[in-house]
N, C-alpha and C. Protein backbone atom coordinates (compact mmCIF):
# COMPACT_ATOMS: atom_id res chain seq x y z
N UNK A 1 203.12 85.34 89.56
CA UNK A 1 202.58 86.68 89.43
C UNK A 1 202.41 87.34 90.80
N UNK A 2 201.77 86.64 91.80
CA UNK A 2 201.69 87.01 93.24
C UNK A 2 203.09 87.52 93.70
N UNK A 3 204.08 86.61 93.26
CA UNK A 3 205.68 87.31 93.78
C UNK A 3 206.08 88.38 93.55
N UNK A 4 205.58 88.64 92.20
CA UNK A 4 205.92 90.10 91.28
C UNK A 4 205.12 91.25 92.19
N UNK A 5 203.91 90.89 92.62
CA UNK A 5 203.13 91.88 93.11
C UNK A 5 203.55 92.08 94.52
N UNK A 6 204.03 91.28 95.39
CA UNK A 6 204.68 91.18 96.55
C UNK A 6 206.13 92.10 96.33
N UNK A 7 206.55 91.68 95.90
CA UNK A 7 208.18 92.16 95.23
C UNK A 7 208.07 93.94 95.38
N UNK A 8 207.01 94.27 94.32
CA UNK A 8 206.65 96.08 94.18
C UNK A 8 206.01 96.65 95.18
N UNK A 9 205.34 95.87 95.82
CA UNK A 9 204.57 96.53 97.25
C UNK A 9 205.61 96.80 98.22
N UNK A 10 206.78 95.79 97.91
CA UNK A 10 208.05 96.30 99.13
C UNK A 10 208.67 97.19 98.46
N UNK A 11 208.87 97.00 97.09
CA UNK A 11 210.58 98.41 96.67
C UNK A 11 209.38 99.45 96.38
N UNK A 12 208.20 99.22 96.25
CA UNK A 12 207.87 101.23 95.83
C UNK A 12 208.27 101.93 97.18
N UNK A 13 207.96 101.35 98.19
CA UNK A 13 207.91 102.51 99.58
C UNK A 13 209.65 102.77 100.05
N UNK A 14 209.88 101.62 99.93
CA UNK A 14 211.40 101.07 100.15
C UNK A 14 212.38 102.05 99.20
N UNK A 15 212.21 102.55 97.95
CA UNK A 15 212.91 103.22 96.93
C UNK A 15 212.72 104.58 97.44
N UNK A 16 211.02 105.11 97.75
CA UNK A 16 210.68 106.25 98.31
C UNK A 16 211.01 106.88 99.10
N UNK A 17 211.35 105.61 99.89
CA UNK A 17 212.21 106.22 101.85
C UNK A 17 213.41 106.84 101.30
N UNK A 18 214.45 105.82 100.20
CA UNK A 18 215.42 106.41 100.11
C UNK A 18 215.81 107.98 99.55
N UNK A 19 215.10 108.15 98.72
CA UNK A 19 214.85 109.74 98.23
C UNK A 19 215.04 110.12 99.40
N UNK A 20 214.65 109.95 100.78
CA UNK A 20 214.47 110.61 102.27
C UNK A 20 215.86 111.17 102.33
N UNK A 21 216.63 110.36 102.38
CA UNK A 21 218.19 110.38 102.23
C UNK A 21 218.98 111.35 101.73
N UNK A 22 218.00 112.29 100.93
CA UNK A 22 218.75 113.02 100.39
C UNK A 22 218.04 114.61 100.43
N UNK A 23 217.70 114.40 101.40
CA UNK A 23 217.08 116.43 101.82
C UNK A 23 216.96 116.06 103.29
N UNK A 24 216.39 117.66 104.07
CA UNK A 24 217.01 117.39 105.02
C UNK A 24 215.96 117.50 105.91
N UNK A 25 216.34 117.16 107.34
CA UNK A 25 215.75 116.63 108.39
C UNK A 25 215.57 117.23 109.57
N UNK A 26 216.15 118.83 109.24
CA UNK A 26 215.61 119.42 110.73
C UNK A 26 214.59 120.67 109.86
N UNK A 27 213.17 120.68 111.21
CA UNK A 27 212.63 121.92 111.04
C UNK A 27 212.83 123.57 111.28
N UNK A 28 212.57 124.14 110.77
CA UNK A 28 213.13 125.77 110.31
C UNK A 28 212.34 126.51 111.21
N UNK A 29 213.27 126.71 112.56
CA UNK A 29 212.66 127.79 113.16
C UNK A 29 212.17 128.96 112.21
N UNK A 30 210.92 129.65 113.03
CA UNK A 30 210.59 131.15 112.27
C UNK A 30 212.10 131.88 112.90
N UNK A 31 212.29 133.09 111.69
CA UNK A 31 213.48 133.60 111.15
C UNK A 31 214.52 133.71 110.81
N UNK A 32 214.96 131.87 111.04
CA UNK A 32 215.99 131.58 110.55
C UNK A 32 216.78 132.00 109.47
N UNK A 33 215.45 132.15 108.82
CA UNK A 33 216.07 132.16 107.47
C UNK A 33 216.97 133.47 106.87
N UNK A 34 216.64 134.27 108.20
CA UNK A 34 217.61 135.96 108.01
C UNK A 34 218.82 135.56 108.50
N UNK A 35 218.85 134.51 109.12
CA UNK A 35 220.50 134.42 109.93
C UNK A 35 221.70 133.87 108.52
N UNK A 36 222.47 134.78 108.43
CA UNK A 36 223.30 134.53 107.63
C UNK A 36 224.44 133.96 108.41
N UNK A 37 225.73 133.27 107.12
CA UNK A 37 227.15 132.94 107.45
C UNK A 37 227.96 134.23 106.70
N UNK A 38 228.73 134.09 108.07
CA UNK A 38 229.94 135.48 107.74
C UNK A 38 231.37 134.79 107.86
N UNK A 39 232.23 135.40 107.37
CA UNK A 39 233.60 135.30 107.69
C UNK A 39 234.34 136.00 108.98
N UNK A 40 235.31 135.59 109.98
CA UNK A 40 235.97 135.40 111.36
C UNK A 40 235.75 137.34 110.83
N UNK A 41 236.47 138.06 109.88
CA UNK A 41 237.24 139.18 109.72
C UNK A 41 235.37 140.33 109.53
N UNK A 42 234.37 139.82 109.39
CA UNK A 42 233.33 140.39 109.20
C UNK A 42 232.40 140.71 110.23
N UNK A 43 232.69 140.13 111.68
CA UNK A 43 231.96 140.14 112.64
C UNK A 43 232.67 140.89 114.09
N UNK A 44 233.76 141.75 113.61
CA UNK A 44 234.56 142.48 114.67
C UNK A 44 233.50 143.53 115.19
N UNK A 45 232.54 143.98 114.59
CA UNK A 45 231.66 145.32 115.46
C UNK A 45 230.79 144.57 115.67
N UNK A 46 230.49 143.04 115.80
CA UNK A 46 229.18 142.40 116.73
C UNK A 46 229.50 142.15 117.69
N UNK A 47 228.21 141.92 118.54
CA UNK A 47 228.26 140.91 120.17
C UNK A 47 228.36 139.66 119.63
N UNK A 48 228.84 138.84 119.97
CA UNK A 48 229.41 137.76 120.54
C UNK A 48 227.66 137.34 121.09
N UNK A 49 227.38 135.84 120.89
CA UNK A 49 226.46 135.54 121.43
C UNK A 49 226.56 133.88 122.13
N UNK A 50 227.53 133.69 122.04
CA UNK A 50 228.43 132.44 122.10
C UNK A 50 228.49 131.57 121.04
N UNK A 51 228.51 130.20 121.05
CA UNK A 51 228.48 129.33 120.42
C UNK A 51 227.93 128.35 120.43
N UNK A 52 227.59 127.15 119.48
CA UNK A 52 227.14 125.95 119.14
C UNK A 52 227.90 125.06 118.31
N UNK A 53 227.51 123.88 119.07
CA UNK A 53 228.23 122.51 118.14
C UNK A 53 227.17 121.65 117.40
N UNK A 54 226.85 121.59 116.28
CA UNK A 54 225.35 120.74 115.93
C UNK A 54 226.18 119.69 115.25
N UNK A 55 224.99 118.40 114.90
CA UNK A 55 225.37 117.04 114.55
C UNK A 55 224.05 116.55 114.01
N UNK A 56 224.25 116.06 112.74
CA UNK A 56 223.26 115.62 111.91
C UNK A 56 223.88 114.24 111.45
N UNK A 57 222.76 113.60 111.54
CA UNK A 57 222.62 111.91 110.89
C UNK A 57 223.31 111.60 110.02
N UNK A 58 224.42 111.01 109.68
CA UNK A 58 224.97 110.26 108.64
C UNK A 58 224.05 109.20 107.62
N UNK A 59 223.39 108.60 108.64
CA UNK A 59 222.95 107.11 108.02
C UNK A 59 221.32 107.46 108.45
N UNK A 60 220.68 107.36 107.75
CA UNK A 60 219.15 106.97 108.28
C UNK A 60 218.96 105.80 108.08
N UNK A 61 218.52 104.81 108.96
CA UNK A 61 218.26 103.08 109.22
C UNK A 61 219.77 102.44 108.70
N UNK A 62 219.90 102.04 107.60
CA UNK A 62 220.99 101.51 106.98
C UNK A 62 221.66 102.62 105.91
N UNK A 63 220.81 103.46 105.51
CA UNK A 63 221.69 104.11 104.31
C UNK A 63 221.44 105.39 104.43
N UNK A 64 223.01 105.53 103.70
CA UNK A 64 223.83 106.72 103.74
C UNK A 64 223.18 108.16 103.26
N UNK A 65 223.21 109.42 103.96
CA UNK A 65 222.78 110.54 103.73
C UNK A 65 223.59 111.23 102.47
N UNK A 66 223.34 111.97 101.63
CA UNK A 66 224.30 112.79 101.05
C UNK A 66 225.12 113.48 101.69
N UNK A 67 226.37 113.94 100.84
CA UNK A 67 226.73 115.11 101.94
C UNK A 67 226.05 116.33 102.40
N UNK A 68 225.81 116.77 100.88
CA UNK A 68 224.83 117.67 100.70
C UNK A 68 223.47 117.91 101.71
N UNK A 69 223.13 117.26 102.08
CA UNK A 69 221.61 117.23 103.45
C UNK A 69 222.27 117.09 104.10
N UNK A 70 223.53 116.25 104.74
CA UNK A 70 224.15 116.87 105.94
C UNK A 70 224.42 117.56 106.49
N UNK A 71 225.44 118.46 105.49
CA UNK A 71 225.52 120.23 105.12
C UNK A 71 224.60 121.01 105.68
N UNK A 72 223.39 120.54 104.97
CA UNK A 72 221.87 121.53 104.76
C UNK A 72 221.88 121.49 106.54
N UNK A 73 221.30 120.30 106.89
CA UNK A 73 221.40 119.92 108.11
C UNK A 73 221.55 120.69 109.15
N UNK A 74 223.35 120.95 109.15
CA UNK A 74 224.16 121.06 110.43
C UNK A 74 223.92 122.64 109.96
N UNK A 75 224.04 123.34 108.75
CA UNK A 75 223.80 124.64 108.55
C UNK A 75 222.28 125.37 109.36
N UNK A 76 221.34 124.42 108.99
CA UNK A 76 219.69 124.54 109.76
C UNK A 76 219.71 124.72 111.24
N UNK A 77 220.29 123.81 111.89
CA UNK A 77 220.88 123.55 113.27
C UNK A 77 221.03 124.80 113.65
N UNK A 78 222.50 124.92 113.08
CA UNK A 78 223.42 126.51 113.54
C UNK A 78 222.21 127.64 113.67
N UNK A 79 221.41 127.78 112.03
CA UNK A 79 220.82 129.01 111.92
C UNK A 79 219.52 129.32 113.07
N UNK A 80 218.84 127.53 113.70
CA UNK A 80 217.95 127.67 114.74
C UNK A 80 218.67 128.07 115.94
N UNK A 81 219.68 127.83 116.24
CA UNK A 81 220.68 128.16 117.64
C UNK A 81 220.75 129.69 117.63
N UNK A 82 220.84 130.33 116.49
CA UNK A 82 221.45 131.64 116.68
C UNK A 82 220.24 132.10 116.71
N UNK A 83 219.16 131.93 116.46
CA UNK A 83 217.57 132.51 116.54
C UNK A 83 217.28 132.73 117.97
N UNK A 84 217.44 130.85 118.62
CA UNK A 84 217.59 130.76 120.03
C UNK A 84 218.44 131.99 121.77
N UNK A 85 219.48 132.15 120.53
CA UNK A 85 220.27 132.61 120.97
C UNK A 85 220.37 134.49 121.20
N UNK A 86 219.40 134.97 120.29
CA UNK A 86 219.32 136.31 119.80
C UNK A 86 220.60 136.33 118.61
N UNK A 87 221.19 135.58 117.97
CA UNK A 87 221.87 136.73 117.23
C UNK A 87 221.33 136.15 115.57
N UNK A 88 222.32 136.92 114.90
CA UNK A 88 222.00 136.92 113.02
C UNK A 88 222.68 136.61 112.20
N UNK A 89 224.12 136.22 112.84
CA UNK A 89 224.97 135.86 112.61
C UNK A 89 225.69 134.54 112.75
N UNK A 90 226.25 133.76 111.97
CA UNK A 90 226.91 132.47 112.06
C UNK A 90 228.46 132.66 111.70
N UNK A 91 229.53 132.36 112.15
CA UNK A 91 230.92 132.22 111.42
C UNK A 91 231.41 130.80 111.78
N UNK A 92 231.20 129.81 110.93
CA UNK A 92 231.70 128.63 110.88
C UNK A 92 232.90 128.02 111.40
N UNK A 93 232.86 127.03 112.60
CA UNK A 93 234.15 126.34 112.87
C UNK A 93 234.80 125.40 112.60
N UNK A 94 235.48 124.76 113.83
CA UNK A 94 236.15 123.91 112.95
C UNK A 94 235.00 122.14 113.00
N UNK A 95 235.12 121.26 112.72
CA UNK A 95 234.70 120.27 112.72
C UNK A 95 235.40 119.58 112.98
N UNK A 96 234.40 118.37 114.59
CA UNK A 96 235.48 117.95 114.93
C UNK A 96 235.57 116.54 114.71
N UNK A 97 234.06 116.32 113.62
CA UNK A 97 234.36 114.88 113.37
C UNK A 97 233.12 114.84 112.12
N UNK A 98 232.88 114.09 111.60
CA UNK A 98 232.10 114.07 110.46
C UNK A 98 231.00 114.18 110.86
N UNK A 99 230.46 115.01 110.25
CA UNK A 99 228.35 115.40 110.51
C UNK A 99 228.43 116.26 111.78
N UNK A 100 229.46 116.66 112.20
CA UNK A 100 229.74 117.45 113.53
C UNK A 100 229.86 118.72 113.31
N UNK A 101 229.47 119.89 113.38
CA UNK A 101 230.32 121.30 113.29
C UNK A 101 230.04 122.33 114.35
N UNK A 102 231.09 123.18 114.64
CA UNK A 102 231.59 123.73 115.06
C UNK A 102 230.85 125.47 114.84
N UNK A 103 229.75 126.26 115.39
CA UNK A 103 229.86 127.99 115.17
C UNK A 103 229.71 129.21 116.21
N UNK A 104 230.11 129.91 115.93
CA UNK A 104 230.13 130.89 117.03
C UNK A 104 229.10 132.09 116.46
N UNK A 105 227.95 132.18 116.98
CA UNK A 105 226.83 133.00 117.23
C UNK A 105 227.31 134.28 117.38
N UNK A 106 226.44 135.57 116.42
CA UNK A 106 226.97 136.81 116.57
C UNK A 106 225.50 137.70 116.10
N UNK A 107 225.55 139.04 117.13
CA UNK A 107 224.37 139.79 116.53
C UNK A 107 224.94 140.69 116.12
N UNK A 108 224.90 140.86 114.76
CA UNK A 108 225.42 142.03 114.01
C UNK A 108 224.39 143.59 113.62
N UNK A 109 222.83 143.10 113.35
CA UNK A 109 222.48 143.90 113.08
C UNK A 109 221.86 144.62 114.41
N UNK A 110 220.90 145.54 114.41
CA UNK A 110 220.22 146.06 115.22
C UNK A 110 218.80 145.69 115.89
């Protein structure tokens, strides 16, 4: 009976972490959340604010992230850079390796 109770004291927290695995892991600058993604052909009357390369965790300890929170992730990244950066704008690049991406920062509005 002691084993059984030993046994659940490790997988409740152990099962819990893993849920971790699957949302995401960076904090949300204030106003991020106005910075949108545009397309290359939508950002011809902005400034240019340069660019960023962000990279989010594949693996936390031993196991695997979704793609999905990776995504979330490297998207969060971008949208704190362009906050950093002054602009409002994101247009997605290329990626140059998995959990890696690629954007070029733009202030479109006023």
């Amino acid at each position: 009976m002691r084993r059984i109770a030993a046994a659940a004291a490790v997988m409740v927290p152990l099962v819990a972490g893993l849920n971790g695995c699957a949302t995401p892991f960076v904090d949300k600058r204030p106003m991020s959340w106005q910075v949108v993604v545009a397309d290359a052909d939508k950002v011809a009357n902005c400034t240019s604010k340069g660019g960023v390369r962000v990279a989010a965790a594949a693996y936390i300890w031993v196991f695997k992230r979704t793609d999905d929170a990776i995504e979330a992730d490297l998207l969060q990244l971008a949208r704190n850079a362009a906050v950093d950066a002054g602009g409002d704008t994101l247009v997605e690049g290329d990626t140059p390796k998995p959990g890696t991406r690629n954007f070029a920062i733009y202030k479109c509005g006023s």
